[in-house]
PDB file of N, CA and C in Angstrom:
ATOM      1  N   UNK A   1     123.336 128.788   1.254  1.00  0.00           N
ATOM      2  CA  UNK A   1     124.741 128.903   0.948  1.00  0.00           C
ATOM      3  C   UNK A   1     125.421 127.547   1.008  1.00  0.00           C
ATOM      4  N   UNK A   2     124.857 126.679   1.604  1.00  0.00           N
ATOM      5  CA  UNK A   2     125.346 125.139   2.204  1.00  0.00           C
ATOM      6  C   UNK A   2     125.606 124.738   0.612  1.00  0.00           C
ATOM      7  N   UNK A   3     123.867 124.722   0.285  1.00  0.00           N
ATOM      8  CA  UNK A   3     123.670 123.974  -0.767  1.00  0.00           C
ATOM      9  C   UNK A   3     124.582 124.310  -2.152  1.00  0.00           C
ATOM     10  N   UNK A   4     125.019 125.415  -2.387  1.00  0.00           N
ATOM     11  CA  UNK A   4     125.778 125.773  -3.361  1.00  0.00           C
ATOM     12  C   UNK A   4     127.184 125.320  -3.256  1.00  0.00           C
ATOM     13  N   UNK A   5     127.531 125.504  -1.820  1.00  0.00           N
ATOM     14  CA  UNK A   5     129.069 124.575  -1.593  1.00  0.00           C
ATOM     15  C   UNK A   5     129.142 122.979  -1.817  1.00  0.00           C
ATOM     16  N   UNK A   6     128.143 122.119  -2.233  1.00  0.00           N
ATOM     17  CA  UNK A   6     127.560 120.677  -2.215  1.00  0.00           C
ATOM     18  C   UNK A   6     127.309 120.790  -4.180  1.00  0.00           C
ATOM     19  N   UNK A   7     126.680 121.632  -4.493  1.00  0.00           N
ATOM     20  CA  UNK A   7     126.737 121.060  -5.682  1.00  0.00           C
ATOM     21  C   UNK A   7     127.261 120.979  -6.784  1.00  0.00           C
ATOM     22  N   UNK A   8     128.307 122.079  -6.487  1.00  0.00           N
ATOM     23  CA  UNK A   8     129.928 121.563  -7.847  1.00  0.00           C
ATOM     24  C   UNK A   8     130.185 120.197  -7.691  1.00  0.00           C
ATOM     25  N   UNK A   9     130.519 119.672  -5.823  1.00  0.00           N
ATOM     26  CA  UNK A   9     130.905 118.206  -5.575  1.00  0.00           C
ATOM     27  C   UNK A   9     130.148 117.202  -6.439  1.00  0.00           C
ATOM     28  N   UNK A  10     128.953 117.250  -6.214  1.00  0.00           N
ATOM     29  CA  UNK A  10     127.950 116.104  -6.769  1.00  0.00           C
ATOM     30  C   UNK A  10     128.126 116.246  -8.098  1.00  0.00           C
ATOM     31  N   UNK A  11     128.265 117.520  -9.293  1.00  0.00           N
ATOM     32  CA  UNK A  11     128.540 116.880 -10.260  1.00  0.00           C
ATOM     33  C   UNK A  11     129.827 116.333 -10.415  1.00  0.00           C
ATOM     34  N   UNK A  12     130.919 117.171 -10.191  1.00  0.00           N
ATOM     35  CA  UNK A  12     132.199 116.608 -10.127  1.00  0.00           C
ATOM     36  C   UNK A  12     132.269 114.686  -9.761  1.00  0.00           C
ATOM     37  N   UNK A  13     131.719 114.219  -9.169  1.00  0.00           N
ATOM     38  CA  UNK A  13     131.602 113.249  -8.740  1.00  0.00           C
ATOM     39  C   UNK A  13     130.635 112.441  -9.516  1.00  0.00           C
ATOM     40  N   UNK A  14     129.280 112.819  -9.998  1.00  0.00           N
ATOM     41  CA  UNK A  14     128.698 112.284 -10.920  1.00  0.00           C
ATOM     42  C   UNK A  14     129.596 112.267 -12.400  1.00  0.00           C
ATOM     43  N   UNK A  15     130.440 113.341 -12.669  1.00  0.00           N
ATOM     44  CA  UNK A  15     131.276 113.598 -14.167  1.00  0.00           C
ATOM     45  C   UNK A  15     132.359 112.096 -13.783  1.00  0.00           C
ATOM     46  N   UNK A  16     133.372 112.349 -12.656  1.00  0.00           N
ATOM     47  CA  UNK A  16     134.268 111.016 -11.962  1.00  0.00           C
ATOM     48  C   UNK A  16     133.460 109.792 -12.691  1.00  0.00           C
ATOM     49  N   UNK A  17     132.482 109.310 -12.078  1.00  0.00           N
ATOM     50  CA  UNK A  17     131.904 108.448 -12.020  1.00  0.00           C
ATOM     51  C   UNK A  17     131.139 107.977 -13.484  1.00  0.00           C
ATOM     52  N   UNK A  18     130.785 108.531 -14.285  1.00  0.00           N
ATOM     53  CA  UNK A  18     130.453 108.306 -15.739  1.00  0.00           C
ATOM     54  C   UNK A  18     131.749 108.058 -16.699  1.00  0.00           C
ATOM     55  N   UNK A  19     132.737 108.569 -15.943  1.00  0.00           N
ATOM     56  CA  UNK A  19     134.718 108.685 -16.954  1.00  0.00           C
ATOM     57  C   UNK A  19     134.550 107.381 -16.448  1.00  0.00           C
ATOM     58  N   UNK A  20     134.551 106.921 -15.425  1.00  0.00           N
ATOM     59  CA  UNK A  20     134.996 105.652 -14.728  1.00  0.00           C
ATOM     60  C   UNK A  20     134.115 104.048 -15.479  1.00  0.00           C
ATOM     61  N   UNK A  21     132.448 104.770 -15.576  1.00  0.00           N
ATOM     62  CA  UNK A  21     132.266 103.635 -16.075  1.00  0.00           C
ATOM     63  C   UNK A  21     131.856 103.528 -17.610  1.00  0.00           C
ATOM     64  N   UNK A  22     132.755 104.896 -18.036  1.00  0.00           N
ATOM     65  CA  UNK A  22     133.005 104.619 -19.739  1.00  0.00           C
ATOM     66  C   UNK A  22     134.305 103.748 -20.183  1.00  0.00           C
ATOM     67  N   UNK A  23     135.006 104.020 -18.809  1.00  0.00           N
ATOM     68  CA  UNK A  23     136.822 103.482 -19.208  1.00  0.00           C
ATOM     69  C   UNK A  23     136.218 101.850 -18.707  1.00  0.00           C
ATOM     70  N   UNK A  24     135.378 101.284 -18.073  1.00  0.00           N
ATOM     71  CA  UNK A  24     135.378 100.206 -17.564  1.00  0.00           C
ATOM     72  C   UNK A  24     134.421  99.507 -18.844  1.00  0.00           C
ATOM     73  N   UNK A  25     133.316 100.064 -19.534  1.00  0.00           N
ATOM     74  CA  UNK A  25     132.625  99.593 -20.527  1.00  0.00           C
ATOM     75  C   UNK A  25     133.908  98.899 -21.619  1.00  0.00           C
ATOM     76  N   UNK A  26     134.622 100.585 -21.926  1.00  0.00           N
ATOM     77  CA  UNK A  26     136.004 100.181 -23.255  1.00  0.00           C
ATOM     78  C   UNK A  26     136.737  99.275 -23.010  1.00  0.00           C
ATOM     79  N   UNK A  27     136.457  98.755 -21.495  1.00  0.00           N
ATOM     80  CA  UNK A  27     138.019  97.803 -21.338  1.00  0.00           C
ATOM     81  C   UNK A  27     137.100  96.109 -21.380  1.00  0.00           C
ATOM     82  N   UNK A  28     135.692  96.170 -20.891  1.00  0.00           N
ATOM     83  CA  UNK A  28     135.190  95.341 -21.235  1.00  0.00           C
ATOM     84  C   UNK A  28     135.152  94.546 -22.838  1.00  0.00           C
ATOM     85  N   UNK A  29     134.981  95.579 -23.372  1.00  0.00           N
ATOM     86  CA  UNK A  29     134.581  95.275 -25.087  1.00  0.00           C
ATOM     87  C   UNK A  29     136.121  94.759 -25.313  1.00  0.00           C
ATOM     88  N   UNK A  30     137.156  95.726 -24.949  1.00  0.00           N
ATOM     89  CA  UNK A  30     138.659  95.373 -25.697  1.00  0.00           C
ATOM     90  C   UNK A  30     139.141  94.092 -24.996  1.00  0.00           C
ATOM     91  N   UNK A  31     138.408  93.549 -24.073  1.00  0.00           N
ATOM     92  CA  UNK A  31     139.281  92.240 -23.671  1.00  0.00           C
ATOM     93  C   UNK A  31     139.033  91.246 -24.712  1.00  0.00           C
ATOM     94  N   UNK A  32     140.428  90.018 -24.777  1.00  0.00           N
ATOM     95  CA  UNK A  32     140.409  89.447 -25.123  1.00  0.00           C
ATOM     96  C   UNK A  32     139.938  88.188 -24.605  1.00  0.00           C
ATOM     97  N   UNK A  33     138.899  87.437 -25.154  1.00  0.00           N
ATOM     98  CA  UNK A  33     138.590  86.097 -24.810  1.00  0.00           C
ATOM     99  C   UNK A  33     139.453  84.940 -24.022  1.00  0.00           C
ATOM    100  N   UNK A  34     139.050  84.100 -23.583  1.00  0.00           N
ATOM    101  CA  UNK A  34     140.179  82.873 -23.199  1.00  0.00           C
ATOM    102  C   UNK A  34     140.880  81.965 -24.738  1.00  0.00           C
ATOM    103  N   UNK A  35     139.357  82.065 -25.057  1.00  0.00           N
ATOM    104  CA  UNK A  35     139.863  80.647 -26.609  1.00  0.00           C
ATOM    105  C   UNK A  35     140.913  81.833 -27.256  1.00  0.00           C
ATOM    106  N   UNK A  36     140.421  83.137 -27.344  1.00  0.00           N
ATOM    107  CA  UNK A  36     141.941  84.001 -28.669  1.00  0.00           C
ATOM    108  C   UNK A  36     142.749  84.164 -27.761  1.00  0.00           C
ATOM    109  N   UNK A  37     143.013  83.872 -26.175  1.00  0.00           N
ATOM    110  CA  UNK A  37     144.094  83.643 -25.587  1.00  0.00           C
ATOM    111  C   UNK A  37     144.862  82.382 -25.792  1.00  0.00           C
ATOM    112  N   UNK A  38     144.237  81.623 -25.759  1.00  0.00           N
ATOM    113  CA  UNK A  38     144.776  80.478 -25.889  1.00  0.00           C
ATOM    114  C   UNK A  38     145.424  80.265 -27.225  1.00  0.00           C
ATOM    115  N   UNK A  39     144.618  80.341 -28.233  1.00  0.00           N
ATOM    116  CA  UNK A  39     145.237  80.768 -29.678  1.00  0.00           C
ATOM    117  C   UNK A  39     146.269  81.464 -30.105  1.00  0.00           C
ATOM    118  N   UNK A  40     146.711  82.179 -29.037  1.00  0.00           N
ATOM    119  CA  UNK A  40     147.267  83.008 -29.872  1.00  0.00           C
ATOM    120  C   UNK A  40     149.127  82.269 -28.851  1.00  0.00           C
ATOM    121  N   UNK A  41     148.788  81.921 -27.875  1.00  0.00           N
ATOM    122  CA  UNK A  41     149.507  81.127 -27.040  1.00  0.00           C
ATOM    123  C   UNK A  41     150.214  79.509 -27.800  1.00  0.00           C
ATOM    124  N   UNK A  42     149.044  79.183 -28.526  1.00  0.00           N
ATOM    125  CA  UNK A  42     148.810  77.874 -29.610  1.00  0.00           C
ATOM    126  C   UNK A  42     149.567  78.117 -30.650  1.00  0.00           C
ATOM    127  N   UNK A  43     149.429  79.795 -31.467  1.00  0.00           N
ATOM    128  CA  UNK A  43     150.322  79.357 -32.564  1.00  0.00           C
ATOM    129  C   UNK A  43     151.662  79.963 -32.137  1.00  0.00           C
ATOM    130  N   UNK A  44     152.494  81.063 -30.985  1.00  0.00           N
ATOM    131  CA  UNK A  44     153.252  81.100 -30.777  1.00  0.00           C
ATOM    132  C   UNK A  44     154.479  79.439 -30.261  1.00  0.00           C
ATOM    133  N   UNK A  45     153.466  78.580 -29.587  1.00  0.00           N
ATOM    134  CA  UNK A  45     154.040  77.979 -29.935  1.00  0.00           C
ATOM    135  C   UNK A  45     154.538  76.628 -31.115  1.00  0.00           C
ATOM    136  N   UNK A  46     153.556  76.955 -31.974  1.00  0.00           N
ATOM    137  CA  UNK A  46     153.579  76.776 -33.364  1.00  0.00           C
ATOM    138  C   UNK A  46     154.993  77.171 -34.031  1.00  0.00           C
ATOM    139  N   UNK A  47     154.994  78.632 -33.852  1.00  0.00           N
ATOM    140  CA  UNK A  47     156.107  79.396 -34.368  1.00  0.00           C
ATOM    141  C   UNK A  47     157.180  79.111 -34.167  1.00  0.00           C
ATOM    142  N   UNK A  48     157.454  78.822 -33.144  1.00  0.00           N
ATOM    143  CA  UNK A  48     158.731  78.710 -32.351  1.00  0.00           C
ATOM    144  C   UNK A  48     158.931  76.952 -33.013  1.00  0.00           C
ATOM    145  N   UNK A  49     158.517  76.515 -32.608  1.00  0.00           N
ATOM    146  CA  UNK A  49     158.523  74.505 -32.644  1.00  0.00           C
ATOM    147  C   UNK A  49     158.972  74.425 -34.126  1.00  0.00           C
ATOM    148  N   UNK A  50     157.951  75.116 -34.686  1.00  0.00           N
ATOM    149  CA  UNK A  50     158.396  74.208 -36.090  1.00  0.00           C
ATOM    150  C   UNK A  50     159.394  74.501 -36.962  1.00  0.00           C
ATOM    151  N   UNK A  51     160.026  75.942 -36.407  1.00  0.00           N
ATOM    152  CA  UNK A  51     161.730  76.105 -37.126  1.00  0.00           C
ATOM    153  C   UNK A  51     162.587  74.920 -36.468  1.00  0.00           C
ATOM    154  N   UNK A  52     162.173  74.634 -35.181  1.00  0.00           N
ATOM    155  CA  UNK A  52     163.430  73.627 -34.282  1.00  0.00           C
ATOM    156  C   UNK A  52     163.287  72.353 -34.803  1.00  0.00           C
ATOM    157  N   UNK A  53     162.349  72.023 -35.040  1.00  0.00           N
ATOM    158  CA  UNK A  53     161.918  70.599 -35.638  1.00  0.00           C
ATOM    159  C   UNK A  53     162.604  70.693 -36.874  1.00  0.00           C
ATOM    160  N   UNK A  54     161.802  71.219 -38.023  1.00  0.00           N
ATOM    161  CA  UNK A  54     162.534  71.049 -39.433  1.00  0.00           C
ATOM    162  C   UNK A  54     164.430  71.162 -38.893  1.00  0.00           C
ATOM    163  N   UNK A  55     164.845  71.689 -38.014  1.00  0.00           N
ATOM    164  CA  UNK A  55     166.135  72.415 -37.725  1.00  0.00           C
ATOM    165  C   UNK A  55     166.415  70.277 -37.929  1.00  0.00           C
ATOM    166  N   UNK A  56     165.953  69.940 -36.726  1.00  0.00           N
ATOM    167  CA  UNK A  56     166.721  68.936 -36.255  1.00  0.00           C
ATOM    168  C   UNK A  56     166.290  67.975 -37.323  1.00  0.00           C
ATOM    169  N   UNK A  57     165.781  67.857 -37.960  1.00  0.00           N
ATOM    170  CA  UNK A  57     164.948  66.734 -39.328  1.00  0.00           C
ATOM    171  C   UNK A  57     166.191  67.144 -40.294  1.00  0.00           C
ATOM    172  N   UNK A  58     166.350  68.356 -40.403  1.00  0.00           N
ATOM    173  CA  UNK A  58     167.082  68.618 -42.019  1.00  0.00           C
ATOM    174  C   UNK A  58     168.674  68.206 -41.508  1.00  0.00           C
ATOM    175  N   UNK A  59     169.190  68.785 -40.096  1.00  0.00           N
ATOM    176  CA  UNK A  59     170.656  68.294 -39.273  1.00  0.00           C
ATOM    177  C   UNK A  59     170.925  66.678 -39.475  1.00  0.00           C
ATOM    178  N   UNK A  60     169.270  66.084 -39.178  1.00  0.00           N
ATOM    179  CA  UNK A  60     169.502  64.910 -38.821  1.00  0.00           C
ATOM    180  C   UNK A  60     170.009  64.222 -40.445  1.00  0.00           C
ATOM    181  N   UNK A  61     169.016  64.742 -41.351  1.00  0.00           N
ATOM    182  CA  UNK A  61     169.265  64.318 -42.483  1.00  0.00           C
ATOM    183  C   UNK A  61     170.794  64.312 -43.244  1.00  0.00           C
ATOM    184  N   UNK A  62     171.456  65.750 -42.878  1.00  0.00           N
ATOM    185  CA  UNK A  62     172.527  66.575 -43.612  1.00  0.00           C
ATOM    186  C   UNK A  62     174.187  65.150 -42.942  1.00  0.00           C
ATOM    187  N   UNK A  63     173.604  64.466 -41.741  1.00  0.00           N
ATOM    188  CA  UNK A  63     174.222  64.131 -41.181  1.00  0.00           C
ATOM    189  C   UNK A  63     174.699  62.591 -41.449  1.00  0.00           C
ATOM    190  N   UNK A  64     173.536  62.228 -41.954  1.00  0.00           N
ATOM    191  CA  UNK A  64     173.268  60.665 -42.846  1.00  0.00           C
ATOM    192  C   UNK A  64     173.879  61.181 -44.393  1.00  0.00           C
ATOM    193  N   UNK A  65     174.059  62.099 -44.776  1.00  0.00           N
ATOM    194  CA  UNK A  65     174.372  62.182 -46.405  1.00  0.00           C
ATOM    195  C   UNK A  65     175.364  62.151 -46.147  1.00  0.00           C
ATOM    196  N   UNK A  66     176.004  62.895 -45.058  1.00  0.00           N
ATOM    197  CA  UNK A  66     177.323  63.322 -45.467  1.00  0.00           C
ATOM    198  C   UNK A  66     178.624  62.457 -44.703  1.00  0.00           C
ATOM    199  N   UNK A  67     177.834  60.992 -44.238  1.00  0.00           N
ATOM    200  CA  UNK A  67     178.378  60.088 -43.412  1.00  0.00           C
ATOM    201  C   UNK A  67     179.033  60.332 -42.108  1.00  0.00           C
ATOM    202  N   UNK A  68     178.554  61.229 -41.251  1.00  0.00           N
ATOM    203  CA  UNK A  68     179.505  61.940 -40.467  1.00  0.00           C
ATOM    204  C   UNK A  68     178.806  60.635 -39.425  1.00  0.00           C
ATOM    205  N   UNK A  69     180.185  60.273 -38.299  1.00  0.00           N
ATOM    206  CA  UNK A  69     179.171  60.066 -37.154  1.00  0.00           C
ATOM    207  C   UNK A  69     179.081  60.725 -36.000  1.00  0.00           C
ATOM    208  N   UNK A  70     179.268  61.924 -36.219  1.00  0.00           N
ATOM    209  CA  UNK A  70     178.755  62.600 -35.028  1.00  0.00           C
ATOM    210  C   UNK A  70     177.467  63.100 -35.069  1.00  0.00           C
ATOM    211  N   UNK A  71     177.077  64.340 -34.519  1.00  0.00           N
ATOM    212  CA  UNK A  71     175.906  64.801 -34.472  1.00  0.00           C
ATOM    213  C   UNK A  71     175.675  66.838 -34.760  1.00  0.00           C
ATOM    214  N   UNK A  72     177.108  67.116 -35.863  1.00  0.00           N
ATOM    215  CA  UNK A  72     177.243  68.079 -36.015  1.00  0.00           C
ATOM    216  C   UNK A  72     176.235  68.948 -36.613  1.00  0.00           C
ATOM    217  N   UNK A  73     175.755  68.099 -37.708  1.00  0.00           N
ATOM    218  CA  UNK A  73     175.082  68.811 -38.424  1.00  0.00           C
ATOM    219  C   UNK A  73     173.490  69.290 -37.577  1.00  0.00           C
ATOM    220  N   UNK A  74     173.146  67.987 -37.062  1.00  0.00           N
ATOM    221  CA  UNK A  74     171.898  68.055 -36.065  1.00  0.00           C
ATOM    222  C   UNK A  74     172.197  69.221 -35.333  1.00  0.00           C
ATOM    223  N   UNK A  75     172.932  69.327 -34.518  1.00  0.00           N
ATOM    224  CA  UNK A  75     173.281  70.284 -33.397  1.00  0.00           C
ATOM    225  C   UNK A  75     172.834  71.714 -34.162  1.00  0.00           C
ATOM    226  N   UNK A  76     173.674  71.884 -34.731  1.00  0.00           N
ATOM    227  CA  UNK A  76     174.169  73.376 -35.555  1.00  0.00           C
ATOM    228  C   UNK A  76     172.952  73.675 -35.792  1.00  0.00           C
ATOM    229  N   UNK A  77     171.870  73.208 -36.651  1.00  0.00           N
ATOM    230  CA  UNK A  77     170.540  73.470 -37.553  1.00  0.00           C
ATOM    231  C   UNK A  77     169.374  73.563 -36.268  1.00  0.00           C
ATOM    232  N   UNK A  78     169.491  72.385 -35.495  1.00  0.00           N
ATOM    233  CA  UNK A  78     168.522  72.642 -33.907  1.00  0.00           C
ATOM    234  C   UNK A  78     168.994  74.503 -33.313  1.00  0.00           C
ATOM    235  N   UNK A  79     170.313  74.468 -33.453  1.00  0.00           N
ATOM    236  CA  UNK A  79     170.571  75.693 -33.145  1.00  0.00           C
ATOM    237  C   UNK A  79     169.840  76.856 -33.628  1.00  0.00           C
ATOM    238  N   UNK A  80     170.097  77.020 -35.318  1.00  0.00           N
ATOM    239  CA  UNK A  80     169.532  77.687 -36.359  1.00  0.00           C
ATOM    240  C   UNK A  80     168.113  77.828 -36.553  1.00  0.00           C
ATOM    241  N   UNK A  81     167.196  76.827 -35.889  1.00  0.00           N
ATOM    242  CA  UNK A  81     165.832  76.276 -36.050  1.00  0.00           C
ATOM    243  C   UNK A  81     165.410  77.065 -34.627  1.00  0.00           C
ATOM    244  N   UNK A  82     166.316  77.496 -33.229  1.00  0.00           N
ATOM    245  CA  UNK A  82     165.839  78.040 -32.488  1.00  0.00           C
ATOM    246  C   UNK A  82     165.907  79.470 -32.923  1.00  0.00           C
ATOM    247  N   UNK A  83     167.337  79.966 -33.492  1.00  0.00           N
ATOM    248  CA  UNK A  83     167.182  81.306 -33.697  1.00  0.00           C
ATOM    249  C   UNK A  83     166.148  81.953 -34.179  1.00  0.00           C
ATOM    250  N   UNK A  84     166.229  80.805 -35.638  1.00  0.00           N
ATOM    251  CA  UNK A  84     164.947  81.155 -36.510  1.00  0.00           C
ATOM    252  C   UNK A  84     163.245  81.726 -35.809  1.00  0.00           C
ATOM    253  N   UNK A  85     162.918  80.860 -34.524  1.00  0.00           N
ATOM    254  CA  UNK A  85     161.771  80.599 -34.257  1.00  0.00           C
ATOM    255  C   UNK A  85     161.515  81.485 -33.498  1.00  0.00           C
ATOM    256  N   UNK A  86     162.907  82.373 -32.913  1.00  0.00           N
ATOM    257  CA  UNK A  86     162.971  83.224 -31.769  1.00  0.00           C
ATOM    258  C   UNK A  86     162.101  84.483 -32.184  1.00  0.00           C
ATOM    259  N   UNK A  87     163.091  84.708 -33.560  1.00  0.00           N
ATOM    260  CA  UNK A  87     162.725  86.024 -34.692  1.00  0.00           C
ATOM    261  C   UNK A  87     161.460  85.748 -34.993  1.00  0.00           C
ATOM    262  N   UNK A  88     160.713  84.359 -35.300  1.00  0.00           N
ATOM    263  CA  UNK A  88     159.393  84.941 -35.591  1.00  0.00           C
ATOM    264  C   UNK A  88     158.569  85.037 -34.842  1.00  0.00           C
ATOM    265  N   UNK A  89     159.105  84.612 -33.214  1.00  0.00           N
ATOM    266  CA  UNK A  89     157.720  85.088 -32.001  1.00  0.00           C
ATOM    267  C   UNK A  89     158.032  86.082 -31.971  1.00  0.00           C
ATOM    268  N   UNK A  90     159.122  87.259 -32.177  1.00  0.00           N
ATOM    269  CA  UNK A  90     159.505  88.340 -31.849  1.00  0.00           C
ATOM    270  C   UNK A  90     158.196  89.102 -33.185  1.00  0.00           C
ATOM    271  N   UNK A  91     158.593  88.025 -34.288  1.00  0.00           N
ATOM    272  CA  UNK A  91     157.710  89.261 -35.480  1.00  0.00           C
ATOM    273  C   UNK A  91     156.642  89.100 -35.181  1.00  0.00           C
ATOM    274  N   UNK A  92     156.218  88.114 -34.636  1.00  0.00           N
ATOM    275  CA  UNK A  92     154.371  87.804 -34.534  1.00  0.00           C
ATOM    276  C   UNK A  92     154.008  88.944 -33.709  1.00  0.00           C
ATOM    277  N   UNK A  93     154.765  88.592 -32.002  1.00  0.00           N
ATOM    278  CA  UNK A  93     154.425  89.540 -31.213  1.00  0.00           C
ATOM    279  C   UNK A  93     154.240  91.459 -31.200  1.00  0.00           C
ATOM    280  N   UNK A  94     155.112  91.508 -32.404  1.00  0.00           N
ATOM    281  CA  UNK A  94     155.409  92.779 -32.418  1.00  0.00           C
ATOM    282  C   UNK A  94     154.371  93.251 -33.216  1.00  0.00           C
ATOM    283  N   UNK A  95     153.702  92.270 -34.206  1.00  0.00           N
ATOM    284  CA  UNK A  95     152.473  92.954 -35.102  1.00  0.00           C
ATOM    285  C   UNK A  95     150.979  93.286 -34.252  1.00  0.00           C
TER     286      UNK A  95
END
């Protein structure tokens, strides 16, 4: 009678234990590497940089044409060049 109260446990526990190291196999395979970590870290900040840059290149430029001497145009477009860059880590991330 012992033995019959013992062996639902053992499979129950053998069934536990096979869920456990099927979910640990899937999570093995689905990780991501360091280098496509890093990459993907690499072109976010890709994304972001190179709206702010062109921002402040085209400000800097808009600013020499139009003889100003302040630094309006720079400012405004660095501004525009962050928004810009914001929206596309937002789109990258979201795909």
């Amino acid at each position: 009678m012992a033995d019959m109260d013992k062996r639902p446990d053992r499979w129950q526990l053998k069934e536990t234990l096979e869920r456990k190291v099927a979910r640990m196999e899937r999570a093995e395979r689905e990780r991501s590497s360091l280098l496509a970590q890093t990459g993907i870290l690499g072109m976010l900040g890709l994304v972001f940089v190179i709206p702010v840059v062109a921002g402040a290149l085209l400000g800097r430029w808009m600013d020499t044409l139009f003889g100003k001497a302040s630094s309006g145009w720079t400012l405004g477009m660095i501004l525009l060049g962050v928004v810009v860059g914001a929206v596309n880590m937002f789109l990258y991330l979201r795909r």
